[in-house]
C-alpha atoms as a PDB file:
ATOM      1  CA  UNK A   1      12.175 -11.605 -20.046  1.00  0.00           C
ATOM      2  CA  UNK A   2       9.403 -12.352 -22.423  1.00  0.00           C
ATOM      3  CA  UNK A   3       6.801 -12.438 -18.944  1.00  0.00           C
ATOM      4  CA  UNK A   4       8.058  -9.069 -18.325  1.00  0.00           C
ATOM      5  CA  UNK A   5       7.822  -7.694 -21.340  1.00  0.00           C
ATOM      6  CA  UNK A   6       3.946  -8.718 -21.589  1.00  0.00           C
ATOM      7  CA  UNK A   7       3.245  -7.486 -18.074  1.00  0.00           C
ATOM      8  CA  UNK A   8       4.345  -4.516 -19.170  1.00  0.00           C
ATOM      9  CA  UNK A   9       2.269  -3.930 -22.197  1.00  0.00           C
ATOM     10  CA  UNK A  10      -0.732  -5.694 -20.253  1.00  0.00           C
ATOM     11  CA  UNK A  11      -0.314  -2.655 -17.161  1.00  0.00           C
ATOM     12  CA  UNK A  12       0.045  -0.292 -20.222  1.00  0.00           C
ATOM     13  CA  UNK A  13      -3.119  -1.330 -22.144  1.00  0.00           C
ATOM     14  CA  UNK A  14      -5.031  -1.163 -19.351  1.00  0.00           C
ATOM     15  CA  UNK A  15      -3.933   2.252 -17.806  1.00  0.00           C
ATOM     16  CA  UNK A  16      -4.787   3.560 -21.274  1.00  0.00           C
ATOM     17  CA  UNK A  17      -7.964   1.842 -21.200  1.00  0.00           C
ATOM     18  CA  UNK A  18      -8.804   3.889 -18.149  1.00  0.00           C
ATOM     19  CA  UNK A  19      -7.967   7.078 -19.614  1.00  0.00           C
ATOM     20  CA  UNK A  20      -9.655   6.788 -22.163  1.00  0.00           C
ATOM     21  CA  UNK A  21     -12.813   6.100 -19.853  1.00  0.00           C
ATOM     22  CA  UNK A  22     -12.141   9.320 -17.491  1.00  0.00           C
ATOM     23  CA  UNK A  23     -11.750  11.248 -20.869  1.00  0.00           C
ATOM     24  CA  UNK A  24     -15.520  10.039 -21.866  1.00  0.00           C
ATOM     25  CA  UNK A  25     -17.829  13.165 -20.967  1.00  0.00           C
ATOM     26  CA  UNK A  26     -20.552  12.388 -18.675  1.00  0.00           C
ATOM     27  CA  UNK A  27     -23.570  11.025 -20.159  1.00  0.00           C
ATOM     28  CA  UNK A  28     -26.688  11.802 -17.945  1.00  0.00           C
ATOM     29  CA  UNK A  29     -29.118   8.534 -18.481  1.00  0.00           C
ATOM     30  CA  UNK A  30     -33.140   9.785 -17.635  1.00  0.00           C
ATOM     31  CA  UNK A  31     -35.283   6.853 -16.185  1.00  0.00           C
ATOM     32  CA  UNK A  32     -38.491   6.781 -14.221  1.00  0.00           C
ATOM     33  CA  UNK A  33     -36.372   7.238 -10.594  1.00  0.00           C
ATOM     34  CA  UNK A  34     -34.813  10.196 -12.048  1.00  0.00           C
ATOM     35  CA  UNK A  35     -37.190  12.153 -14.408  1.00  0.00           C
ATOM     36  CA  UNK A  36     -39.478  14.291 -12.860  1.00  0.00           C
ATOM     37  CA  UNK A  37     -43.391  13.177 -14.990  1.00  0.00           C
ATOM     38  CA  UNK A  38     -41.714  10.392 -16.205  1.00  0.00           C
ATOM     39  CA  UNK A  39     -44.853   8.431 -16.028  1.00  0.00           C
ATOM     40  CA  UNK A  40     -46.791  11.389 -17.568  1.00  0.00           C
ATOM     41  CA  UNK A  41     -44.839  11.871 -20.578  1.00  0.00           C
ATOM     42  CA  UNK A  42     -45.172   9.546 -24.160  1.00  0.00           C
ATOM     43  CA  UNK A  43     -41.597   7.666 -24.638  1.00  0.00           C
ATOM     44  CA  UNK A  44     -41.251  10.388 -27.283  1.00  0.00           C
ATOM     45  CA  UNK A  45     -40.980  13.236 -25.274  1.00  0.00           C
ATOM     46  CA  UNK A  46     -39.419  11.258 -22.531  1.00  0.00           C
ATOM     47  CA  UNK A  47     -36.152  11.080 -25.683  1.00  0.00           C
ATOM     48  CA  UNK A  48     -36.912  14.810 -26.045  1.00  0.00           C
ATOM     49  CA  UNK A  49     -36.161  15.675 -22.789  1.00  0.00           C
ATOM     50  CA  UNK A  50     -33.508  14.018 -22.422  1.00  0.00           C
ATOM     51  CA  UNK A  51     -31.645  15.595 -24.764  1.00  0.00           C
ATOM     52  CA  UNK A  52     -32.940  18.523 -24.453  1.00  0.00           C
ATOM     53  CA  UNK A  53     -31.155  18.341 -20.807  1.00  0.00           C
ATOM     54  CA  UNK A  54     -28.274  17.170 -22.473  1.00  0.00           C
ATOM     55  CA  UNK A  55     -27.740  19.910 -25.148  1.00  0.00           C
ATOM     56  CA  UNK A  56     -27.694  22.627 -22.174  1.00  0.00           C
ATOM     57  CA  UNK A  57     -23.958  24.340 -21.506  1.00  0.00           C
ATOM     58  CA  UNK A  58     -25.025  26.541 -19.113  1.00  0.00           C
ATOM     59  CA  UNK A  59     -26.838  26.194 -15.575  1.00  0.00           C
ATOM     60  CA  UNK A  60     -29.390  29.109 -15.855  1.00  0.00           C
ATOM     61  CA  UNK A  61     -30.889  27.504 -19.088  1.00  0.00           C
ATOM     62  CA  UNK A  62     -31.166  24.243 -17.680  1.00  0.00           C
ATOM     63  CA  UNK A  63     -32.825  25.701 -14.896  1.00  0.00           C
ATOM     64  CA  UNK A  64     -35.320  27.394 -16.427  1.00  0.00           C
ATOM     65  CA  UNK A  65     -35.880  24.477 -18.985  1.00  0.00           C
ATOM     66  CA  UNK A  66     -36.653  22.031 -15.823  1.00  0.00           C
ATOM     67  CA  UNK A  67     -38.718  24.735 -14.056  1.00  0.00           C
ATOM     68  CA  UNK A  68     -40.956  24.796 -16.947  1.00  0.00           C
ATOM     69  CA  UNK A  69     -40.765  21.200 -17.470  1.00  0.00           C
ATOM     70  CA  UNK A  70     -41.734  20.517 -13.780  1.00  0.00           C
ATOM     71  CA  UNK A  71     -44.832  22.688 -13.852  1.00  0.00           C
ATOM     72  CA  UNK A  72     -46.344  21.201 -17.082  1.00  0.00           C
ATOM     73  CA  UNK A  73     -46.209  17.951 -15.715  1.00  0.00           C
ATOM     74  CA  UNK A  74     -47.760  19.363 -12.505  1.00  0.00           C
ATOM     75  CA  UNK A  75     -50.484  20.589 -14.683  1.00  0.00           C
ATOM     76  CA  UNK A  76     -50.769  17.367 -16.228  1.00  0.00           C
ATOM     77  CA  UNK A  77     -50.981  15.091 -13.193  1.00  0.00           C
ATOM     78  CA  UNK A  78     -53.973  17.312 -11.711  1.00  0.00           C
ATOM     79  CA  UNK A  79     -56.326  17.036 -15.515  1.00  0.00           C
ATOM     80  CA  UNK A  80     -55.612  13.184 -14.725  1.00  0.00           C
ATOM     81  CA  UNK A  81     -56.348  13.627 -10.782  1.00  0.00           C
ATOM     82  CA  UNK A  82     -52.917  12.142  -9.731  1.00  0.00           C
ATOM     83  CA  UNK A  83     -50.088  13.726  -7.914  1.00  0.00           C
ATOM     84  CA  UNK A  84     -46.720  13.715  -8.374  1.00  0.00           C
ATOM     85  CA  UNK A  85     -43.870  12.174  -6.590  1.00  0.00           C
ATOM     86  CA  UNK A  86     -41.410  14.986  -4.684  1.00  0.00           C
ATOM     87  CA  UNK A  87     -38.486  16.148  -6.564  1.00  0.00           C
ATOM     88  CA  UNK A  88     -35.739  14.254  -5.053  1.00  0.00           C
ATOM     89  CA  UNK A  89     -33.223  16.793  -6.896  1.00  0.00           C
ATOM     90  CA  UNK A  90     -32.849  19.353  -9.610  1.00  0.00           C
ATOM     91  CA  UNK A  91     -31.392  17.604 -12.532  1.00  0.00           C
ATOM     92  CA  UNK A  92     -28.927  20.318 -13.349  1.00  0.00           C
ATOM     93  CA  UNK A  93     -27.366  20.216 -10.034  1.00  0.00           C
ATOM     94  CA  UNK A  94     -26.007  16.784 -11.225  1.00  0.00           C
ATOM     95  CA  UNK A  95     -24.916  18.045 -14.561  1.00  0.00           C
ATOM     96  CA  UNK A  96     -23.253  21.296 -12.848  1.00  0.00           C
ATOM     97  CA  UNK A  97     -21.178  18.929 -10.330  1.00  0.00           C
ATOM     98  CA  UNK A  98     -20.111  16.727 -13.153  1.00  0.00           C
ATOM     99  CA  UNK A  99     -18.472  19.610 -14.919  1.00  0.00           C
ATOM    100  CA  UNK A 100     -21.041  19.882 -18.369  1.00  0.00           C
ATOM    101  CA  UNK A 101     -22.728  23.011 -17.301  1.00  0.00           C
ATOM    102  CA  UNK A 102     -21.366  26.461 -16.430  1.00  0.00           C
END
């Protein structure tokens, strides 16, 4: 009885336990894969950016914030004569899929 009993609470805890982690919002982590400029930007405005993209609700704003973003650090890769990797995909795209932006 006593085995039961604690099997019981042990299937409980841990179905709350993953609850609670689908009821955790989706937090968006930038790194240099990820981050369009990443290796143009000071570690500063790297933290800026981040949540900036974080703080948006809806998807036109975040669009037009990474738009923006994207062609400053296109201007600042050609003063320092590099180029820029591809973008392998639009930030807010993510964010809209995951249910944060509208």
């Amino acid at each position: 009885m006593k085995t039961i009993i604690t099997t019981v609470a042990l299937t409980l805890a841990l179905a709350m336990s993953f609850a609670v982690a689908e009821a955790r919002p989706y937090r968006w982590q930038g790194n240099q894969q990820n981050t369009y400029g990443w290796q143009l930007m000071t570690a500063d405005e790297r933290t800026e950016h981040q949540a900036k993209l974080r703080s948006f609700t809806e998807y036109t704003a975040c669009k037009e914030y990474v738009d923006e973003h994207h062609k400053k650090m296109e201007e600042r890769a050609k003063e320092k004569g590099i180029t820029t990797p591809m973008v392998k995909r639009n930030p807010c795209d993510l964010l809209k899929a995951r249910g944060v932006l509208k």
